[in-house]
Protein backbone atom coordinates (compact mmCIF):
# COMPACT_ATOMS: atom_id res chain seq x y z
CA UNK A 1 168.86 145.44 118.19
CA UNK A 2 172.20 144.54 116.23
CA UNK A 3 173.99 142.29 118.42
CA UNK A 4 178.00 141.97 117.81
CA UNK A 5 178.92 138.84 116.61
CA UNK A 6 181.76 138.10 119.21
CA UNK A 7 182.35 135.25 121.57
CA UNK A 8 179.44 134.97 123.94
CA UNK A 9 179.27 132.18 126.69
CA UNK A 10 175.95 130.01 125.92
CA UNK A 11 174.02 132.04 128.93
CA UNK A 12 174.79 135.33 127.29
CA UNK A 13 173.63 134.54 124.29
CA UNK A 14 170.68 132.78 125.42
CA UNK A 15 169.81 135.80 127.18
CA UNK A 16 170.36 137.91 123.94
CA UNK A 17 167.57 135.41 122.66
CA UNK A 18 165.35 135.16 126.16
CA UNK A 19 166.11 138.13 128.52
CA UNK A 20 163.39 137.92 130.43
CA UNK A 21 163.74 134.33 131.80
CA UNK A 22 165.79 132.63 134.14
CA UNK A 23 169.12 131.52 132.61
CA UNK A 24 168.78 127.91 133.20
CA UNK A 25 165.63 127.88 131.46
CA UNK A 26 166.94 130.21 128.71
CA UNK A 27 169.93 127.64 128.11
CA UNK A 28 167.65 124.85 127.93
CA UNK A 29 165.69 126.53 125.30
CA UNK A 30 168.60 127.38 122.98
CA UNK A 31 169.60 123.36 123.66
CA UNK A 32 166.29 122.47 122.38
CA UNK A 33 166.25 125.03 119.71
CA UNK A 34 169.47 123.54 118.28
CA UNK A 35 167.69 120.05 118.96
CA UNK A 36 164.61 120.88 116.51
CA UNK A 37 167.27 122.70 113.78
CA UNK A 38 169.12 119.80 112.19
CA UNK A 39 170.98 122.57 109.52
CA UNK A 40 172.37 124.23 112.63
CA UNK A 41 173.41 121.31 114.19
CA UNK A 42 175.52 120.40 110.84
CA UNK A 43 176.66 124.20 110.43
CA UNK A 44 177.60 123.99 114.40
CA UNK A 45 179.30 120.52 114.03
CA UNK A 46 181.65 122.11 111.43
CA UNK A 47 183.18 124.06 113.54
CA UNK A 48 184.31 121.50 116.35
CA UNK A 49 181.02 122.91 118.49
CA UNK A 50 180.34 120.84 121.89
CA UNK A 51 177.40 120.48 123.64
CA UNK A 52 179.90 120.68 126.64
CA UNK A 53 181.58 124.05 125.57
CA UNK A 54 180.85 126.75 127.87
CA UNK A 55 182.04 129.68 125.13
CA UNK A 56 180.71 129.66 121.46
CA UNK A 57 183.09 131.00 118.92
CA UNK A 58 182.33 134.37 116.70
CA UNK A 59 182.13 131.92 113.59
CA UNK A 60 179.40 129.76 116.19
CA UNK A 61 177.29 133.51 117.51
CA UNK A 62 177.31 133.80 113.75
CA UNK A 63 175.41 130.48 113.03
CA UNK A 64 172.84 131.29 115.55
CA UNK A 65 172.26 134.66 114.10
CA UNK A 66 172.13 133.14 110.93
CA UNK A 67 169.64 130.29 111.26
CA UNK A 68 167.84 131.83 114.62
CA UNK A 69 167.74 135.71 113.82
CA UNK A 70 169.02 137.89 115.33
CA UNK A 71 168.32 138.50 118.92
């Protein structure tokens, strides 16, 4: 499935990644995901990304399709 690269909320796109599990757990997946990626974190970190941010930016969904596949 081609997802759009668009601004997704970090639930919604950790439920592009894990639809079949809770969301809490899916979030805390793509958290530990971006923990074990150190190139993502960098890639994220250049675009102002925050662990507290609630939406990710196109240029962010982008990164995660990039260095994660696409969903």
């Amino acid at each position: 499935m081609m997802s759009r690269i668009q601004t997704y909320s970090k639930s919604q796109l950790a439920a592009l990644y894990l639809p079949n599990i809770q969301s809490a757990s899916a979030r805390r997946t793509l958290r530990s995901w971006i923990a074990k990626n150190p190139e993502l974190q960098e890639a994220l970190a250049r675009t102002g990304y925050s662990e507290k941010a609630i939406l990710l930016t196109p240029a962010q969904v982008g990164l995660f399709f990039k260095f994660l596949g696409e969903p």
